[in-house]
N, C-alpha and C. Protein backbone atom coordinates (compact mmCIF):
# COMPACT_ATOMS: atom_id res chain seq x y z
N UNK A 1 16.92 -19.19 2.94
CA UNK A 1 16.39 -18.21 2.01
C UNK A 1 14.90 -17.96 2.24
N UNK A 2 14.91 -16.80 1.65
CA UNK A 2 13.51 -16.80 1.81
C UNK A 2 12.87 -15.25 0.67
N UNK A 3 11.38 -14.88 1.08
CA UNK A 3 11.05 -14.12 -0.58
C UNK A 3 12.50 -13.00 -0.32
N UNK A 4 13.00 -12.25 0.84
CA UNK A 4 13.91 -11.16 0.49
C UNK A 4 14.93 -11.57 -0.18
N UNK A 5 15.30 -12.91 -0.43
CA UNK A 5 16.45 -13.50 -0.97
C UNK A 5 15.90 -13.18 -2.35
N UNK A 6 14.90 -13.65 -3.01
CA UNK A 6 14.33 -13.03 -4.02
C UNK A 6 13.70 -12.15 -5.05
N UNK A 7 13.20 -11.30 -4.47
CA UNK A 7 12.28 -10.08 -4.51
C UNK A 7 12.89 -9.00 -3.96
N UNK A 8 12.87 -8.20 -4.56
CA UNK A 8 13.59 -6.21 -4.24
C UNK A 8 11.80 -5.77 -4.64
N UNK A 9 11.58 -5.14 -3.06
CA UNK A 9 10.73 -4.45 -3.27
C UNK A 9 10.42 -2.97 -3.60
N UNK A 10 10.00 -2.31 -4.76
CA UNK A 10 10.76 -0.96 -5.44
C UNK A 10 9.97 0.24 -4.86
N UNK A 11 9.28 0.04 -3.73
CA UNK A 11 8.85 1.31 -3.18
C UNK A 11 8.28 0.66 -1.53
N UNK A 12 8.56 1.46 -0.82
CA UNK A 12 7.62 2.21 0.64
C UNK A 12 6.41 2.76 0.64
N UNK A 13 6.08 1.74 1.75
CA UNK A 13 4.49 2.69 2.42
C UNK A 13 5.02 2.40 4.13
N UNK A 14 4.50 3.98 4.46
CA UNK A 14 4.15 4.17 5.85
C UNK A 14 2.89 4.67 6.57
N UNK A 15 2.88 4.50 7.62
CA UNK A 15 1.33 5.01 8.30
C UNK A 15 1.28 4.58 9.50
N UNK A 16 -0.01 5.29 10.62
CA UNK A 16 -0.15 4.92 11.46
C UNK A 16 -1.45 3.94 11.64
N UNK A 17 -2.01 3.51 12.08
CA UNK A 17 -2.85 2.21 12.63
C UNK A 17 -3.56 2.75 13.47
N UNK A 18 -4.28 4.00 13.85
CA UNK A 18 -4.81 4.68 15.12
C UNK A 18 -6.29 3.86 14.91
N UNK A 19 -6.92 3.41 16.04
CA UNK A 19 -7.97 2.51 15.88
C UNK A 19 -9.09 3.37 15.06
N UNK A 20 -9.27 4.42 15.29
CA UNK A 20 -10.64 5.49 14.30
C UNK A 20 -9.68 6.12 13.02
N UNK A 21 -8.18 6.08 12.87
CA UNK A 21 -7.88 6.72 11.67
C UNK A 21 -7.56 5.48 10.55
N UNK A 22 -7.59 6.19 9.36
CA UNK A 22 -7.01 5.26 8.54
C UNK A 22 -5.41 5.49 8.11
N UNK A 23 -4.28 4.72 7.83
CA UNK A 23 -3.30 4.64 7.51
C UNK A 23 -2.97 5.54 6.49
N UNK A 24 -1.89 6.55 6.67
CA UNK A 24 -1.41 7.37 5.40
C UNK A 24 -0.20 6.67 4.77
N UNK A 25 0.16 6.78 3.27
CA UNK A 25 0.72 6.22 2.85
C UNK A 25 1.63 7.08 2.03
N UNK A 26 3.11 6.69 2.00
CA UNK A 26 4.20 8.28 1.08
C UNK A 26 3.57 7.45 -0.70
N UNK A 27 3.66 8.73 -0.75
CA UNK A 27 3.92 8.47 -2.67
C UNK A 27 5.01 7.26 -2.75
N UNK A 28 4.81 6.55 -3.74
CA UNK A 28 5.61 5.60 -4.33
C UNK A 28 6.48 6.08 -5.92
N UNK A 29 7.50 6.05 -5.50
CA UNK A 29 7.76 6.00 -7.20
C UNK A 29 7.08 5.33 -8.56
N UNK A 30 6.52 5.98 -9.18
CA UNK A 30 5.88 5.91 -10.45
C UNK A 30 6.49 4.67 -11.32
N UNK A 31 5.90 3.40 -11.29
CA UNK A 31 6.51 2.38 -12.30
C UNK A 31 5.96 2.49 -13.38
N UNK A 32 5.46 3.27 -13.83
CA UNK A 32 4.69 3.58 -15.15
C UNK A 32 3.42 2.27 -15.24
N UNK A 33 2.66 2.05 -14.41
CA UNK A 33 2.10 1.05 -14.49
C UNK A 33 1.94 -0.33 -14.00
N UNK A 34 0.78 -0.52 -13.15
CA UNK A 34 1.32 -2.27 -12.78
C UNK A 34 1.77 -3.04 -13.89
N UNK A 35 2.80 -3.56 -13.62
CA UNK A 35 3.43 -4.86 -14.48
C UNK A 35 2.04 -6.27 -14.07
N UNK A 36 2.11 -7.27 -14.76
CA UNK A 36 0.71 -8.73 -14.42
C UNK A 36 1.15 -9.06 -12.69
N UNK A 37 0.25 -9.37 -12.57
CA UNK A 37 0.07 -9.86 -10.92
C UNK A 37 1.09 -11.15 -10.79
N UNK A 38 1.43 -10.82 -9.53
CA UNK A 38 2.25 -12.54 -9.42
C UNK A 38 1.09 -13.52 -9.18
N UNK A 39 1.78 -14.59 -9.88
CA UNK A 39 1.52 -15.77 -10.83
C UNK A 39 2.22 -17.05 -9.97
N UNK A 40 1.85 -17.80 -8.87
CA UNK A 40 2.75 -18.97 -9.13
C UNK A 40 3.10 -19.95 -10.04
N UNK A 41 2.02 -19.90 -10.63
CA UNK A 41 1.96 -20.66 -12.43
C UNK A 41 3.47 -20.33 -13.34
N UNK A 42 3.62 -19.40 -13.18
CA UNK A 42 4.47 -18.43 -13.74
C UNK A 42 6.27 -19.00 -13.75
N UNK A 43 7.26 -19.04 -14.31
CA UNK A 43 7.97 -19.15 -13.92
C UNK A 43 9.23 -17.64 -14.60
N UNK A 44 9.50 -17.13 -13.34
CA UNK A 44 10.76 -15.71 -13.19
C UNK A 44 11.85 -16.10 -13.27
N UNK A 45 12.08 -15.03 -13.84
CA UNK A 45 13.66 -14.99 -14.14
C UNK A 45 13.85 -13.53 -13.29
N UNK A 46 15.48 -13.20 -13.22
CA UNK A 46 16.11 -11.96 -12.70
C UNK A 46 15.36 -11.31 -13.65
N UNK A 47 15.40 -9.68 -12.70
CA UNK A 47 14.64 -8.49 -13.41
C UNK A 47 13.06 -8.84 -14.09
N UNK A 48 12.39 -10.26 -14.19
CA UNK A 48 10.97 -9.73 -14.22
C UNK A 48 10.36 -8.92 -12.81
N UNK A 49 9.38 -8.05 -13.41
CA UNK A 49 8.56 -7.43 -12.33
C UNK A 49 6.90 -8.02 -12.09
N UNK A 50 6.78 -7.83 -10.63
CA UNK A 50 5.47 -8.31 -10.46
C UNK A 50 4.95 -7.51 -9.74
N UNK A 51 3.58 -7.46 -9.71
CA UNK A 51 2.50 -6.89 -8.88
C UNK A 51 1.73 -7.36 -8.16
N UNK A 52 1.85 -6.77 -6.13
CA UNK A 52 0.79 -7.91 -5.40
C UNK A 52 0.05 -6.89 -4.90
N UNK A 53 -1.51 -6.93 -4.72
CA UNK A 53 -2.55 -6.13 -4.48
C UNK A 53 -1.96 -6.01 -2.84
N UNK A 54 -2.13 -5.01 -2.67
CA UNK A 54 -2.02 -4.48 -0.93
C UNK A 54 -3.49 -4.20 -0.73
N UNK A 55 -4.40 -3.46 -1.49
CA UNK A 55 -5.75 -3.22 -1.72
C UNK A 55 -6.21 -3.42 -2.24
N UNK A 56 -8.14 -2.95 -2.71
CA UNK A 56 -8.54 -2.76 -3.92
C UNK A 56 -7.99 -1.74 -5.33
N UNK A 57 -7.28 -0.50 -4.59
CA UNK A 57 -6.99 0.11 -5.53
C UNK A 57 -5.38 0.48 -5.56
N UNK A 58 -4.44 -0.48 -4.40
CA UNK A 58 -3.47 -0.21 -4.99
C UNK A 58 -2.49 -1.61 -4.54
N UNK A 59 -1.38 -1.33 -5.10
CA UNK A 59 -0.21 -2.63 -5.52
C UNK A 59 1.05 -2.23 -5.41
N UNK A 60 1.99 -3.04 -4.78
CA UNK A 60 3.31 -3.07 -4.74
C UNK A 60 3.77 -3.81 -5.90
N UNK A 61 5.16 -3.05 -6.27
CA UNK A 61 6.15 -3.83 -7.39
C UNK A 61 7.15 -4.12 -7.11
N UNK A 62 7.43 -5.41 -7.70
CA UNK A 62 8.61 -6.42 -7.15
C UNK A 62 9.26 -6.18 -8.07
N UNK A 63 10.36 -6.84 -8.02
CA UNK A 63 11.55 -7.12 -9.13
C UNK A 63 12.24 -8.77 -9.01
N UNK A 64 12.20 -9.40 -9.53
CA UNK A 64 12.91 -10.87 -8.81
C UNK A 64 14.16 -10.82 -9.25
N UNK A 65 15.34 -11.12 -8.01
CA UNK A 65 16.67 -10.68 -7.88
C UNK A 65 17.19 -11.52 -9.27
N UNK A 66 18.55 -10.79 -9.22
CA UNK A 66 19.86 -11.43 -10.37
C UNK A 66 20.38 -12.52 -10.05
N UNK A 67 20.83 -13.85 -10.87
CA UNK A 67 21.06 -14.60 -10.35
C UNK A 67 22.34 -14.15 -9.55
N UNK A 68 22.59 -15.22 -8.00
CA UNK A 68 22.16 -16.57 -8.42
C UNK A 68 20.81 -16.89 -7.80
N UNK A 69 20.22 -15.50 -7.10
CA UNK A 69 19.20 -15.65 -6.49
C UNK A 69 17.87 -15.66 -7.17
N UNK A 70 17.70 -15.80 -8.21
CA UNK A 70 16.13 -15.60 -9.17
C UNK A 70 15.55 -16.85 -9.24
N UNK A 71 16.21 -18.08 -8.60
CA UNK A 71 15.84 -19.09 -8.69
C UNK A 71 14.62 -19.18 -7.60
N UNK A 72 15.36 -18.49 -6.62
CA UNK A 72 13.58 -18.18 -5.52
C UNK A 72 13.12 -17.57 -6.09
N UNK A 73 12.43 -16.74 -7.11
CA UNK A 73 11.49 -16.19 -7.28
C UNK A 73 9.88 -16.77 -7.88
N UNK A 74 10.54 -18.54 -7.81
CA UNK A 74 9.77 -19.37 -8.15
C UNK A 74 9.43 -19.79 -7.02
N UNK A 75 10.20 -19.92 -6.03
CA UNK A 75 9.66 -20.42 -4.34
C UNK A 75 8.65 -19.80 -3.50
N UNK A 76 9.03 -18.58 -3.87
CA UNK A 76 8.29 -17.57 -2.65
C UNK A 76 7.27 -16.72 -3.18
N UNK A 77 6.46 -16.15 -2.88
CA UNK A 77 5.73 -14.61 -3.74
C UNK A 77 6.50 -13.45 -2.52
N UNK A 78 6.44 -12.70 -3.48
CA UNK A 78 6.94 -11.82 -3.18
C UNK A 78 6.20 -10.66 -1.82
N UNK A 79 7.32 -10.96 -0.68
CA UNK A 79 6.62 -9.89 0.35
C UNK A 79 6.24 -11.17 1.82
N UNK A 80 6.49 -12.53 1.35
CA UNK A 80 6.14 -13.14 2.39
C UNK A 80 7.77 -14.43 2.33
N UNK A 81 6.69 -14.76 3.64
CA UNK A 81 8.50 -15.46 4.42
C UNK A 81 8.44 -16.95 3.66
N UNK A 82 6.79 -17.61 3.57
CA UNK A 82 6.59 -18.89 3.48
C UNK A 82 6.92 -19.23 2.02
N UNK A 83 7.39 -20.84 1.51
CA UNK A 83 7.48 -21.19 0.21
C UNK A 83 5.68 -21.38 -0.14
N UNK A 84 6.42 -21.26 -1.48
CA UNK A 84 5.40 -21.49 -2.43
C UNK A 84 4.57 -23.31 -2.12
């Protein structure tokens, strides 16, 4: 297992990496708001949502899966391979 076993990530970004350009990114679907930042302190259940800074001014939103998988959502943060 690992965070995809855990975490549904609820939107896409794409872009290119050109050494003088900067990366364009598609619109994301509107979550009405960052949900609190992930927390390892924290302990998730299925369907909480979290927020991890990609930048200063913007953030991806997670969802931590239904069981029986929400039990990683305490292992991993969301978006990376390594445990907590």
């Amino acid at each position: 297992p690992n965070s995809d076993s855990a975490w549904t990530k609820l939107g896409t970004c794409t872009g290119t990496m050109a050494p003088t350009g900067s990366p364009t990114f598609d619109v994301l679907e509107d979550q009405s708001g960052c949900p609190e930042a992930f927390d390892d302190s924290v302990e998730y259940e299925g369907g909480d949502r979290v927020s991890v800074a990609i930048d200063a001014d913007r953030s991806l939103v997670y969802v931590c899966a239904a069981s029986p998988n929400d039990g990683y959502c305490n292992q991993y943060e969301p978006g990376h391979w390594s445990k907590l």
